[in-house]
Every structure is written in structure tokens, then in C-alpha cells.
N, C-alpha and C. Protein backbone atom coordinates (compact mmCIF):
# COMPACT_ATOMS: atom_id res chain seq x y z
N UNK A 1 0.55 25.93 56.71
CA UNK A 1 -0.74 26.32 56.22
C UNK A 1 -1.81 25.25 56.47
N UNK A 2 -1.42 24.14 56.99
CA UNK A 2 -2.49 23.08 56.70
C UNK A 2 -3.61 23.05 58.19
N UNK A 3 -4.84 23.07 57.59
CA UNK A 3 -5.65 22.97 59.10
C UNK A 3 -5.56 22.12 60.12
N UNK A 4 -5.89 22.58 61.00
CA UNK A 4 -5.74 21.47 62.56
C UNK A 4 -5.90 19.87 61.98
N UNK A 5 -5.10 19.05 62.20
CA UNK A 5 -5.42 17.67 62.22
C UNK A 5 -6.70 17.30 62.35
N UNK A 6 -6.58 17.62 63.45
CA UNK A 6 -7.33 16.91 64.34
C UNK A 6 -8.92 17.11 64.02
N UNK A 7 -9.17 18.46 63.57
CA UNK A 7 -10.65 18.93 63.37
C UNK A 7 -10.87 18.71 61.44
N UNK A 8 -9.92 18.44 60.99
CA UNK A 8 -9.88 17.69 59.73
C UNK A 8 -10.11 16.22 60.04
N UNK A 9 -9.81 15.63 60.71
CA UNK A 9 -10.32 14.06 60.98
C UNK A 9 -11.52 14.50 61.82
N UNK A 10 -11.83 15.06 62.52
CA UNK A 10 -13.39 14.82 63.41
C UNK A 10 -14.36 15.14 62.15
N UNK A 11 -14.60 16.10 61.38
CA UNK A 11 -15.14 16.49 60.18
C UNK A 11 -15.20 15.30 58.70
N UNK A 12 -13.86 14.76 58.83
CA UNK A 12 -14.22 13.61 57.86
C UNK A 12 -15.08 12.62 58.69
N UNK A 13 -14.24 12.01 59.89
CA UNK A 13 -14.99 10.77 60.40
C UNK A 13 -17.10 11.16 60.54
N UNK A 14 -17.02 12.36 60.80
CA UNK A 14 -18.23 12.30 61.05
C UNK A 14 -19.32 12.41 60.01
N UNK A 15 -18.64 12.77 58.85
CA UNK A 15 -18.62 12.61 56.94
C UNK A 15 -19.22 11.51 56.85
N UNK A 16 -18.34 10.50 57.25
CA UNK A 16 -18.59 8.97 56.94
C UNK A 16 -19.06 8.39 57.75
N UNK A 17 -19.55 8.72 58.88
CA UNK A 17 -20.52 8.28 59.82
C UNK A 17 -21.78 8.60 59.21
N UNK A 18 -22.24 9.71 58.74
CA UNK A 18 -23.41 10.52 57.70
C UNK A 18 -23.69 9.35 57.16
N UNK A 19 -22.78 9.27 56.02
CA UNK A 19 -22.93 8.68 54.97
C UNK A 19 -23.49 6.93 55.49
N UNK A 20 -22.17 6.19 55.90
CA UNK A 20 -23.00 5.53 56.60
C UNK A 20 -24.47 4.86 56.81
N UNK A 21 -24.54 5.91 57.45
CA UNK A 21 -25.97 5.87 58.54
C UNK A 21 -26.51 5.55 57.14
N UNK A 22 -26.49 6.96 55.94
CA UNK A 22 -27.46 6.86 54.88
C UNK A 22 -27.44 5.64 53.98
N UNK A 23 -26.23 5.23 54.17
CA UNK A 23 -26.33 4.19 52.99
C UNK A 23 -26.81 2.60 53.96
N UNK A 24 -26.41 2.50 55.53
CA UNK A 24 -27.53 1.27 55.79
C UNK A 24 -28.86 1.35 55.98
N UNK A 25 -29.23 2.61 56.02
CA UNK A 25 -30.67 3.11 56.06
C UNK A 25 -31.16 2.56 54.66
N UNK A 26 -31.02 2.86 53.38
CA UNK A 26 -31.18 2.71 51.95
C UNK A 26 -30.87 1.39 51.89
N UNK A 27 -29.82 1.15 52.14
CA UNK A 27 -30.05 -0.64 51.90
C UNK A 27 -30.81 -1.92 52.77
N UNK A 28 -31.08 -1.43 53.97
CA UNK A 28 -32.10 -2.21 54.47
C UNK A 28 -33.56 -1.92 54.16
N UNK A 29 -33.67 -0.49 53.33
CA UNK A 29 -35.29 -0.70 52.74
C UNK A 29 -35.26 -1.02 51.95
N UNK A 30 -33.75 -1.24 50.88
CA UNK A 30 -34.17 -1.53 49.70
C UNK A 30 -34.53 -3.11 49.62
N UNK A 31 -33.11 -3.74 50.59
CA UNK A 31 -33.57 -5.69 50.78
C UNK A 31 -34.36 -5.63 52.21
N UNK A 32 -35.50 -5.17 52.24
CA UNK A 32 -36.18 -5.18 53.36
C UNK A 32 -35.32 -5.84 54.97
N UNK A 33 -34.17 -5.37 54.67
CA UNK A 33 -33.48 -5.94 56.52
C UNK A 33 -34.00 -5.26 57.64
N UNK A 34 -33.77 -5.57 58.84
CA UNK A 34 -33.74 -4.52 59.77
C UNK A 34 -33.12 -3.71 59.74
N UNK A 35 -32.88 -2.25 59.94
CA UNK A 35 -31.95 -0.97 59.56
C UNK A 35 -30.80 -1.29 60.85
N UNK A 36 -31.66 -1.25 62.34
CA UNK A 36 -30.48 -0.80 63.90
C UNK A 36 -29.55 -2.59 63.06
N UNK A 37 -30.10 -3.66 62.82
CA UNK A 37 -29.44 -5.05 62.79
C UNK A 37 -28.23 -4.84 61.52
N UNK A 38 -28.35 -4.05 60.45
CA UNK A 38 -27.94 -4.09 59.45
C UNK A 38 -27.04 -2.67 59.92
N UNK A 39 -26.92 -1.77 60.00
CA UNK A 39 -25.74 -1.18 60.49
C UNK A 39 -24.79 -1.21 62.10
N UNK A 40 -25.72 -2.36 62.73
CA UNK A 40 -24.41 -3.18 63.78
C UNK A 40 -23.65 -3.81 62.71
N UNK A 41 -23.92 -4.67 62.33
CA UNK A 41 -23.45 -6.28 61.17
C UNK A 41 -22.36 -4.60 60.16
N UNK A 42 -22.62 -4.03 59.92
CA UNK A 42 -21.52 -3.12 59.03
C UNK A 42 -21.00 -2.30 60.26
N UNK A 43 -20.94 -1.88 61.16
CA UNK A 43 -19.93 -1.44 61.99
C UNK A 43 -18.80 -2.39 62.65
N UNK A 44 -19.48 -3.39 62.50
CA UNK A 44 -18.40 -4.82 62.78
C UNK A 44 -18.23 -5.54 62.51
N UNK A 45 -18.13 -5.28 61.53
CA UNK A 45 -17.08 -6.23 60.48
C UNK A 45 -15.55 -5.52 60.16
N UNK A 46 -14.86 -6.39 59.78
CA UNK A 46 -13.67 -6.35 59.97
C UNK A 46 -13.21 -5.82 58.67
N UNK A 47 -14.15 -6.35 57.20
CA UNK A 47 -13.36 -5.97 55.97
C UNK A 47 -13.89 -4.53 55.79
N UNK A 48 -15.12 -4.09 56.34
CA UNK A 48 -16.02 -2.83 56.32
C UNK A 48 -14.92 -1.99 56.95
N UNK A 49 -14.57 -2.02 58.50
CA UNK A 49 -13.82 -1.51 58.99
C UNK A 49 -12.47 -1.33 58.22
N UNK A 50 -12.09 -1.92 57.63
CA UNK A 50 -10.63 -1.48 56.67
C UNK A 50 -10.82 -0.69 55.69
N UNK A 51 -12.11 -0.99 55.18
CA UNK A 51 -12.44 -0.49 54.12
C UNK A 51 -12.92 1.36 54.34
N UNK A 52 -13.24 1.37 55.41
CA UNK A 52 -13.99 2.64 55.95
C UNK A 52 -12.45 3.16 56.47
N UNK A 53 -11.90 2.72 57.09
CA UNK A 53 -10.41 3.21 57.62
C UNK A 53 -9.22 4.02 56.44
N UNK A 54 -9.28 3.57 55.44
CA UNK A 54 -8.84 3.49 53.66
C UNK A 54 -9.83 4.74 53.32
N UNK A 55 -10.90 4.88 53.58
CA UNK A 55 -11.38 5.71 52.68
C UNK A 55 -11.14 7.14 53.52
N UNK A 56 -11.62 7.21 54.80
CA UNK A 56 -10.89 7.80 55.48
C UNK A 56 -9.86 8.75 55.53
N UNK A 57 -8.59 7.98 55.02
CA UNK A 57 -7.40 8.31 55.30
C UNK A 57 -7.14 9.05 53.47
N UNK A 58 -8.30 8.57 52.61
CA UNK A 58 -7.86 8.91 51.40
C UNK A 58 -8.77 10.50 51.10
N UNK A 59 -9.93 10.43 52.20
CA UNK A 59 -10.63 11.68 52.24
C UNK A 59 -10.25 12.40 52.60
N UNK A 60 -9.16 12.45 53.95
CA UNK A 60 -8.39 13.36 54.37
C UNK A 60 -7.35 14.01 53.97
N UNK A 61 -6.52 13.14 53.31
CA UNK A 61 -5.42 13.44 52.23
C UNK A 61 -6.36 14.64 51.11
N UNK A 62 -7.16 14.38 50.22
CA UNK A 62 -7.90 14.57 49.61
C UNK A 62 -8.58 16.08 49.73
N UNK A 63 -8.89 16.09 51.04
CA UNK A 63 -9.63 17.50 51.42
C UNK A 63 -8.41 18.26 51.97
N UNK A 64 -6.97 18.06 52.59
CA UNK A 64 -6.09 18.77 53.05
C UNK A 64 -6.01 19.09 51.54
N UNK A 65 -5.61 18.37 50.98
CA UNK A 65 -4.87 19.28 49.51
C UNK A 65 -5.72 20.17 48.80
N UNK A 66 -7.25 19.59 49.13
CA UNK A 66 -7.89 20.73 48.07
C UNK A 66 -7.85 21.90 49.01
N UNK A 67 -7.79 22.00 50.30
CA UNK A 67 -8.06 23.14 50.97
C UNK A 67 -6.79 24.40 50.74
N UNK A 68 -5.41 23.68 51.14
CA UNK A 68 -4.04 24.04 50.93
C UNK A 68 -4.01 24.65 49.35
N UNK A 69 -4.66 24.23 48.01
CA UNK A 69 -4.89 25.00 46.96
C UNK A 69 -5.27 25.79 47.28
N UNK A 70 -6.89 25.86 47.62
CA UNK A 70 -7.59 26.79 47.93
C UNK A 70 -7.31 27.96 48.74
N UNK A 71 -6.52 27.34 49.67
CA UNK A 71 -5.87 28.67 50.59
C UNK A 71 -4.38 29.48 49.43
N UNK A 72 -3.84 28.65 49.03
CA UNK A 72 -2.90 29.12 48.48
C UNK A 72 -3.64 30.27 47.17
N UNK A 73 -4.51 30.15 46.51
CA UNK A 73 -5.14 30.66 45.76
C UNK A 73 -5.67 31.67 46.01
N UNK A 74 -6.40 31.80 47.69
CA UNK A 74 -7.19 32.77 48.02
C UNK A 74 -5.98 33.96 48.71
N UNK A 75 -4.83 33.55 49.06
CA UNK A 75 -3.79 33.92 49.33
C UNK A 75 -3.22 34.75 48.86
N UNK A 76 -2.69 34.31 47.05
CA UNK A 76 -2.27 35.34 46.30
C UNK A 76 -3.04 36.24 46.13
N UNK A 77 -4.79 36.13 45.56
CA UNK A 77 -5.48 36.83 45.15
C UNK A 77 -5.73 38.08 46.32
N UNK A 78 -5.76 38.14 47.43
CA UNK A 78 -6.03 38.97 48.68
C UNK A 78 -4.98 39.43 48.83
N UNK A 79 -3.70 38.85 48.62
CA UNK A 79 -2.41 39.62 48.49
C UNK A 79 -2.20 40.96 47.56
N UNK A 80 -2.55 40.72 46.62
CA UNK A 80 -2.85 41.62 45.10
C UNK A 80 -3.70 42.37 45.38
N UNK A 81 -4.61 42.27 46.25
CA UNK A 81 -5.82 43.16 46.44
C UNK A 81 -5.31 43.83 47.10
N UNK A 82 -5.14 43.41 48.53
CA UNK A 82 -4.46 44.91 49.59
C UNK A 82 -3.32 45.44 49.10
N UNK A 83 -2.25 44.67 48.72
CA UNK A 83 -1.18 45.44 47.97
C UNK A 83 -1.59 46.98 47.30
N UNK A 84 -2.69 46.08 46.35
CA UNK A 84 -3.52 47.47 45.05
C UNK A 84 -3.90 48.67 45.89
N UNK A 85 -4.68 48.11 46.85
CA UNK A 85 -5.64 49.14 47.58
C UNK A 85 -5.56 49.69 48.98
N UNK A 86 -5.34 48.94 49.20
CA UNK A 86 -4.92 48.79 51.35
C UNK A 86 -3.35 50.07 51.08
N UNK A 87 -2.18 49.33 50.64
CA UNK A 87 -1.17 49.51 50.55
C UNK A 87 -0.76 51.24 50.35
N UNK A 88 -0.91 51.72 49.11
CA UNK A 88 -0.78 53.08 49.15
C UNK A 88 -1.10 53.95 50.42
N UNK A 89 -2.22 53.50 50.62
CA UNK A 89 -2.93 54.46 51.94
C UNK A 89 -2.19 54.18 52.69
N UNK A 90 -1.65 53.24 53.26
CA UNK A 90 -0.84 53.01 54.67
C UNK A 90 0.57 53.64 54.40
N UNK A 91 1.02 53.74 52.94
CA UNK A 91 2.49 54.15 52.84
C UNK A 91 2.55 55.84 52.84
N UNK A 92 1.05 56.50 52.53
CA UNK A 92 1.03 57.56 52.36
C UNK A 92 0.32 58.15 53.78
N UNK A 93 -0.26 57.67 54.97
CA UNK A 93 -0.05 57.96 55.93
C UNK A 93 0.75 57.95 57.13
N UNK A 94 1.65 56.59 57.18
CA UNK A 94 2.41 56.11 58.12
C UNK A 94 4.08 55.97 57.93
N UNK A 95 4.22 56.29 56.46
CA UNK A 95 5.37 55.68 55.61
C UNK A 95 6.33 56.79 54.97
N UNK A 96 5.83 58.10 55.44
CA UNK A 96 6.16 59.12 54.83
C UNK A 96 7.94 59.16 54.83
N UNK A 97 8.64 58.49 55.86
CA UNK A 97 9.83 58.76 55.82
C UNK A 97 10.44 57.47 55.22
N UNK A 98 9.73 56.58 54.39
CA UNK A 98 10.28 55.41 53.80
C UNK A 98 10.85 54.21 54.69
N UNK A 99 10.13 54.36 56.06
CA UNK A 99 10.31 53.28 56.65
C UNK A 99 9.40 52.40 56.97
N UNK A 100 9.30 50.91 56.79
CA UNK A 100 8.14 49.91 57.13
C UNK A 100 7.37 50.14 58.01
N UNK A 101 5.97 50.31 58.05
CA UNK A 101 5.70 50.34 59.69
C UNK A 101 4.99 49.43 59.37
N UNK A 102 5.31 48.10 59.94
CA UNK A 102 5.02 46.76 60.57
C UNK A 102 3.74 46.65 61.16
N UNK A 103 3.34 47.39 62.09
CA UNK A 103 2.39 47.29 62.95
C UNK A 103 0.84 48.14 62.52
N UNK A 104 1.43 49.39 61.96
CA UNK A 104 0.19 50.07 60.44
C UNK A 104 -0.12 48.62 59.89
N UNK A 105 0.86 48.08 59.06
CA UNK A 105 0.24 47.43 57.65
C UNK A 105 -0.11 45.88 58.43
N UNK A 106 -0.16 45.44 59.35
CA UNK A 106 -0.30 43.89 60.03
C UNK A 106 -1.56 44.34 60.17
N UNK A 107 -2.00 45.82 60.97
CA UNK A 107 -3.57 45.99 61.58
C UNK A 107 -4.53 45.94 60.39
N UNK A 108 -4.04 46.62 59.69
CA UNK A 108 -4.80 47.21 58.40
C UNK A 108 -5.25 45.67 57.46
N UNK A 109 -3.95 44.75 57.13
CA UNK A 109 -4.34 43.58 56.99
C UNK A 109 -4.89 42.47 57.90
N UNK A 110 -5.10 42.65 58.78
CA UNK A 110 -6.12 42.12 59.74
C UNK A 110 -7.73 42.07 59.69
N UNK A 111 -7.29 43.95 59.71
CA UNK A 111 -8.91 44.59 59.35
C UNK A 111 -9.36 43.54 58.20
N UNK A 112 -8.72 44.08 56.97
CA UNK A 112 -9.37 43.61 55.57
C UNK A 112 -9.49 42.18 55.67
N UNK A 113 -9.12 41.26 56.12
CA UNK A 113 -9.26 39.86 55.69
C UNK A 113 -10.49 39.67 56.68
N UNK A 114 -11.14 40.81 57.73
CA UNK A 114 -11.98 39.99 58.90
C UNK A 114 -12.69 40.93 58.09
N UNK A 115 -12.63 41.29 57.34
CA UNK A 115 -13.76 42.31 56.47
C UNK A 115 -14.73 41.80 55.10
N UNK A 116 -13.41 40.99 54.58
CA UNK A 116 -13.42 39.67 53.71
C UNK A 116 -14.51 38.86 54.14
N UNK A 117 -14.11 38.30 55.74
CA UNK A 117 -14.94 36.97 55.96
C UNK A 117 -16.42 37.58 56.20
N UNK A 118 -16.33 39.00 56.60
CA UNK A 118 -17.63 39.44 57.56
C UNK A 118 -18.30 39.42 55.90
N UNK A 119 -18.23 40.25 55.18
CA UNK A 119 -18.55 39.83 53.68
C UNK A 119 -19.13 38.76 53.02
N UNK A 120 -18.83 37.57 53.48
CA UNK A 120 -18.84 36.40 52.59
C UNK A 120 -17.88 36.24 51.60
N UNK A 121 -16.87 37.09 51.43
CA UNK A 121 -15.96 36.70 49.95
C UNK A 121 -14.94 35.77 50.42
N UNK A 122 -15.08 35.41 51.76
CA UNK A 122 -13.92 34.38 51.65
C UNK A 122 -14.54 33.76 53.25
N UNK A 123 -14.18 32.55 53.52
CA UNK A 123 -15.07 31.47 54.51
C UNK A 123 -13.80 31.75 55.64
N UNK A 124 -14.56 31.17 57.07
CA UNK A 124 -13.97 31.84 57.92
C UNK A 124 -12.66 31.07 58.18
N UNK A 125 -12.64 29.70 57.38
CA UNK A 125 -11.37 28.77 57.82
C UNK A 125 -10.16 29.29 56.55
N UNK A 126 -10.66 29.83 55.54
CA UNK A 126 -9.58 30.64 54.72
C UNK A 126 -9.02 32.12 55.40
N UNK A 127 -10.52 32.28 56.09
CA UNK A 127 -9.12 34.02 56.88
C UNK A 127 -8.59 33.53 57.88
N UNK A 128 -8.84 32.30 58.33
CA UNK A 128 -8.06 31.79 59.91
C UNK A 128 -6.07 31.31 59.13
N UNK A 129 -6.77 31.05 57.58
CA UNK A 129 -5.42 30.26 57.23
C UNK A 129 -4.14 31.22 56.60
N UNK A 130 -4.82 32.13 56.27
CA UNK A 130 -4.46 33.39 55.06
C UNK A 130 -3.38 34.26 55.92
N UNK A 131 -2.28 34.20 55.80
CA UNK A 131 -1.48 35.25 56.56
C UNK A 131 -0.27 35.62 55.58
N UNK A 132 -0.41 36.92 55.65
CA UNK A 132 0.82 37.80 54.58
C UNK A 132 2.23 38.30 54.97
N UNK A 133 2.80 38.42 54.52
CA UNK A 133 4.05 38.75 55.31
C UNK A 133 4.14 40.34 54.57
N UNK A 134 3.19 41.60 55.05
CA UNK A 134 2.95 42.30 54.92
C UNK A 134 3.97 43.60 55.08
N UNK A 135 4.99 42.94 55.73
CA UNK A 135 6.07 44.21 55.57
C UNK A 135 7.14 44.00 54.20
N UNK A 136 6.96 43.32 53.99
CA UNK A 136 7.72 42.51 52.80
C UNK A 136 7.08 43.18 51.25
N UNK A 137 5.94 43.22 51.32
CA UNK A 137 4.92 44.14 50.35
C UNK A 137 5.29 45.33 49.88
């Protein structure tokens, strides 16, 4: 369930590049420094750099888990929903002889979750993450 690495670190690093920027911007007006002189002198330094590396690695940790809740949460709840609503209809058109049809209830839950995002009730990296094991239902 957990999002791409990789676009979870480009999204933090560039977090803290933001931030950054904002906070040597603010502190060279506040002690009147030069701003470009005062965020070289903090991009290279060595204890900055550990320190930014640490926070980093604790933002990422940090945002995987809240997301992995979040997906897990948005998960059950959309589960319960099509189950409620989706579900009958597909068993009472496709299901008549009491056998799974796999490929009915995968489309149908496809539909609804890109129906979800087209909506706004759920963001597009929760329907990319959200997958049901819909014959199982």
C-alpha cells in the first residue's frame, strides 16, 4: 500500500527546500544579512546538512504512515459503501446463478472509486492506492 518512494522523497525534499528558502529569506531580513550569502553559508554546512538530512528522513517516515492510515481508513469506508450499494446490483444482474463474476464487480469497482476521485470525496493518490479484493465481498 505504501506510495512510490521515490515521489514521497522528491515531495518531501522539495518541502524542505520551500521551507528553507523561507526561513533564510526571514532570517537575513530579520539580522539584516545578505539573503543569496546566507542561504549558501546554510546549504554548506555540514551540521545544517545533518540536520536537514534527520529531518528529512523523519518527515518521510512521518507522512508514509499518516498516508498508509489514511488509505487504510478510506479503504474500509469505500469498501462498506460499494458492498451497501454497488454490490446488490451486480449480484442481481450478473450473479443470478450464484457464481462470482470477477470481472462485473472489478469494473464496477473501478467505475466507483474514479467516480469518488472525479467527485472530490477522495484525492487522486487515495484512488491510485485503494484496491479491494472485490470477489471476496
Amino acid at each position: 500500500m505504501p506510495v512510490n518512494t521515490k515521489y514521497m522523497k522528491e515531495a518531501v525534499n522539495h518541502a524542505i527546500a520551500e521551507a528553507m528558502s523561507i526561513l533564510s529569506t526571514e532570517l537575513a531580513d530579520c539580522l539584516g544579512f545578505d539573503e543569496v550569502e546566507l542561504e549558501w553559508e546554510l546549504e554548506h554546512d555540514d551540521n545544517i546538512k545533518e540536520l536537514t538530512d534527520k529531518l528529512r528522513a523523519a518527515i518521510q517516515a512521518k507522512a508514509q504512515s499518516v498516508l498508509d492510515s489514511e488509505v487504510k481508513k478510506a479503504q474500509e469506508l469505500l469498501e462498506e459503501e460499494w458492498a451497501y450499494l454497488h454490490l446488490p446490483i451486480i449480484k442481481e444482474e450478473y450473479e443470478q446463478d450464484g457464481v462470482v463474476d470477477g470481472p462485473a464487480r472489478r469494473e464496477d469497482w473501478c467505475n466507483f472509486i474514479d467516480a469518488k476521485c472525479r467527485n472530490g470525496d477522495i484525492t487522486e493518490v487515495i484512488a491510485g492506492l485503494v484496491d479491494a479484493d472485490v470477489e471476496s465481498l
